[in-house]
Protein backbone atom coordinates (compact mmCIF):
# COMPACT_ATOMS: atom_id res chain seq x y z
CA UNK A 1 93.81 141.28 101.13
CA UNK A 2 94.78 142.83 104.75
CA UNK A 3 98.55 141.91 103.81
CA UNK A 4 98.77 143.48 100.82
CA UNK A 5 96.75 146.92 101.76
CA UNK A 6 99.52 147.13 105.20
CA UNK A 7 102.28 146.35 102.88
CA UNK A 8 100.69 149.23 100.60
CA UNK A 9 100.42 151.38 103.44
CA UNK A 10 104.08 150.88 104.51
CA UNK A 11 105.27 151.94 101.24
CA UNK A 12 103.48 154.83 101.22
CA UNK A 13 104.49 155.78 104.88
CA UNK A 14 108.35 154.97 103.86
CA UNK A 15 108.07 157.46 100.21
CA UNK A 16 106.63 159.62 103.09
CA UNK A 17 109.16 159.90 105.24
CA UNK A 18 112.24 161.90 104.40
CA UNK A 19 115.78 160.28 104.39
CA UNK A 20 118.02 161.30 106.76
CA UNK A 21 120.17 164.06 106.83
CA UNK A 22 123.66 165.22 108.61
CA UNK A 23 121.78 168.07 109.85
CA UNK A 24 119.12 165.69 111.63
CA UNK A 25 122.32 164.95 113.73
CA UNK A 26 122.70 168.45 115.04
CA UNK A 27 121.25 167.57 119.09
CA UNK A 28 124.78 165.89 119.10
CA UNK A 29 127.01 169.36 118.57
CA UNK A 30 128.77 170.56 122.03
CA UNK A 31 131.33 170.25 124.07
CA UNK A 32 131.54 167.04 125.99
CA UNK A 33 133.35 165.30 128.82
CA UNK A 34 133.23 162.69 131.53
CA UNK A 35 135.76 162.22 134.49
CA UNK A 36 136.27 159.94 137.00
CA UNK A 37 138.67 160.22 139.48
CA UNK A 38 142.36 160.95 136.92
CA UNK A 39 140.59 159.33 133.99
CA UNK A 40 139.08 162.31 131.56
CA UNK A 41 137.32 161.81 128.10
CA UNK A 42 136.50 164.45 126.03
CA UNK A 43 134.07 164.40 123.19
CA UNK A 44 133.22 167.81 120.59
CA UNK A 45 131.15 168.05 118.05
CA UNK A 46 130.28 171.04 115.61
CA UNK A 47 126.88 172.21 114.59
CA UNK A 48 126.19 170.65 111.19
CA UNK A 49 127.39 173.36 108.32
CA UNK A 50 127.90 172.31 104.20
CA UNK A 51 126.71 168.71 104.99
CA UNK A 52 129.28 167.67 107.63
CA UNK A 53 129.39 167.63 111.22
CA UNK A 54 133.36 167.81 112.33
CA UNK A 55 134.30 166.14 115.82
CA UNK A 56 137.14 164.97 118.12
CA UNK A 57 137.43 163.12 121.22
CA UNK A 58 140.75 162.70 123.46
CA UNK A 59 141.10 160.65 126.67
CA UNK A 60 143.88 160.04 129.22
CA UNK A 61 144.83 159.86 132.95
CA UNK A 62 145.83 163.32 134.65
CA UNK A 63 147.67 165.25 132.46
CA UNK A 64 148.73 162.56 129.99
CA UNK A 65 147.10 162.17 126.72
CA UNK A 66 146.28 158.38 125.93
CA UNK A 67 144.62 158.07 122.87
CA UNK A 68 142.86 160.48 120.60
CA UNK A 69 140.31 160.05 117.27
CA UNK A 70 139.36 162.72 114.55
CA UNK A 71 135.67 162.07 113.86
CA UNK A 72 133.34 163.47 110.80
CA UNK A 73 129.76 162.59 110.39
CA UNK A 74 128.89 163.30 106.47
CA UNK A 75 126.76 162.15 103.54
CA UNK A 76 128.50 158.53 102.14
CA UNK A 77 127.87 157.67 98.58
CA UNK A 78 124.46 156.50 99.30
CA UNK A 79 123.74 159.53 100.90
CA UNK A 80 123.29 158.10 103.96
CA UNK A 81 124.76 160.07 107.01
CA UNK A 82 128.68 157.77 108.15
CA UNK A 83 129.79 158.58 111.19
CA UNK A 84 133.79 158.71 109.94
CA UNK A 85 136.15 157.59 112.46
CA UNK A 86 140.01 158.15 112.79
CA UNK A 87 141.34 156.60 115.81
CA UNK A 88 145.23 158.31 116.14
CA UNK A 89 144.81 159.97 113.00
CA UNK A 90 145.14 156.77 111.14
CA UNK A 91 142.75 155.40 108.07
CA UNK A 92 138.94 156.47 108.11
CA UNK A 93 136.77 153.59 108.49
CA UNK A 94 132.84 154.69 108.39
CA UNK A 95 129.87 153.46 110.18
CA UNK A 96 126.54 153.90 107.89
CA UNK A 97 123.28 155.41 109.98
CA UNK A 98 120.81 152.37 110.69
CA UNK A 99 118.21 154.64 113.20
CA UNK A 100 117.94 157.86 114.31
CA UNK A 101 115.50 159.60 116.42
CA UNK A 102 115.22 162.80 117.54
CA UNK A 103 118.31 162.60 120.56
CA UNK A 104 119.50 159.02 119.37
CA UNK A 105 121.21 157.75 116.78
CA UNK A 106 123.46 154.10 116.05
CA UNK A 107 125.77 153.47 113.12
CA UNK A 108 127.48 150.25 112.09
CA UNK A 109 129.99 148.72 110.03
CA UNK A 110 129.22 144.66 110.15
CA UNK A 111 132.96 143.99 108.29
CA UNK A 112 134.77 146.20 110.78
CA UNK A 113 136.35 144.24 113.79
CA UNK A 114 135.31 146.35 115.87
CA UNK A 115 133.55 148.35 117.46
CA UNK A 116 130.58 147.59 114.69
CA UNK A 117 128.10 149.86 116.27
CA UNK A 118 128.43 152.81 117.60
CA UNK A 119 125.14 154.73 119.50
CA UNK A 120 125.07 158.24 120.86
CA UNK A 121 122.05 159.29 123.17
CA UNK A 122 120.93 162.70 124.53
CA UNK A 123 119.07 163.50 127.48
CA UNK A 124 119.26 166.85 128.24
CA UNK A 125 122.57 167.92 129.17
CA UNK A 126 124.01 164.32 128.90
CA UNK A 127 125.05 161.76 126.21
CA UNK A 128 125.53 158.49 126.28
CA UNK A 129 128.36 157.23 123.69
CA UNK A 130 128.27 153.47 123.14
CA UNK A 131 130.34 151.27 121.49
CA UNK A 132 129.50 147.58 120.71
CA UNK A 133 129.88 143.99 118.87
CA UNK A 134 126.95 144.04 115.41
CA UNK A 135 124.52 142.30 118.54
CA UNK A 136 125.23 144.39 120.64
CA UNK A 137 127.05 142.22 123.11
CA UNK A 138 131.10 143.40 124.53
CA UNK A 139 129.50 147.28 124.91
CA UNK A 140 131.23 149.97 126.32
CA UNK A 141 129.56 153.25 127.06
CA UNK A 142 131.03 156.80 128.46
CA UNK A 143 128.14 159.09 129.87
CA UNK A 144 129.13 162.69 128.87
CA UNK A 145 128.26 166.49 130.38
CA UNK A 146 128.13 169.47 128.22
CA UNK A 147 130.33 171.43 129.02
């Protein structure tokens, strides 16, 4: 009987809780960058406005651009929030939300090669962009200032 009145209980906690929204999102809007040494990354991200969140983020090595990516974060058809990704301009390949809190958040995309997940984190005046395999393993992180 204890089974069934927790699973009861987590069904009404989950009808409880509201899904999430682009504008749950919003700790993420700023300017960003990281540098070290000739090596720059730059990371922006607009407050959330009509159910979108609009971003970019450029990188290179003094003043030579190396790569760039157009970024949106935006309802998909499920209504999730997908963070929207455009490395070069090329094809948009989206990442669904799997967690958010209230300065964190990871998206994936198991079929995409990768990155699959993708994990911002805020503390304070700095976030931590990570980039990873589905478990997590070959990550990559940048560690950002506001600008």
């Amino acid at each position: 009987m204890t089974m069934i009145m927790a699973m009861a209980a987590a069904a009404v906690l989950a009808a409880a809780s509201p899904a999430a929204k682009v504008d749950d999102l919003a700790w993420m809007a700023g300017q960003w960058s990281r540098e070290e040494g000739e090596r720059w990354t730059e990371e922006s991200w607009t407050f959330p406005r009509g159910g979108v969140m609009l971003g970019h983020s450029r990188s290179g090595r003094g003043d030579a651009l190396r790569e760039f990516e157009f970024l949106r974060i935006a309802a998909g058809a499920d209504g999730v929030p997908a963070y929207i990704a455009q490395p070069g301009g090329g094809a948009p390949v989206a990442f669904g939300l799997v967690r958010h809190g209230t300065t964190s958040a990871t998206f994936e995309n198991a079929a995409h090669d990768y990155p699959q997940r993708i994990h911002y984190a805020r503390d304070g005046e700095t976030m931590t962009a990570t980039i990873s395999a589905i478990d997590g393993s070959k990550a990559i992180s940048w560690t950002f200032r506001r600008r």
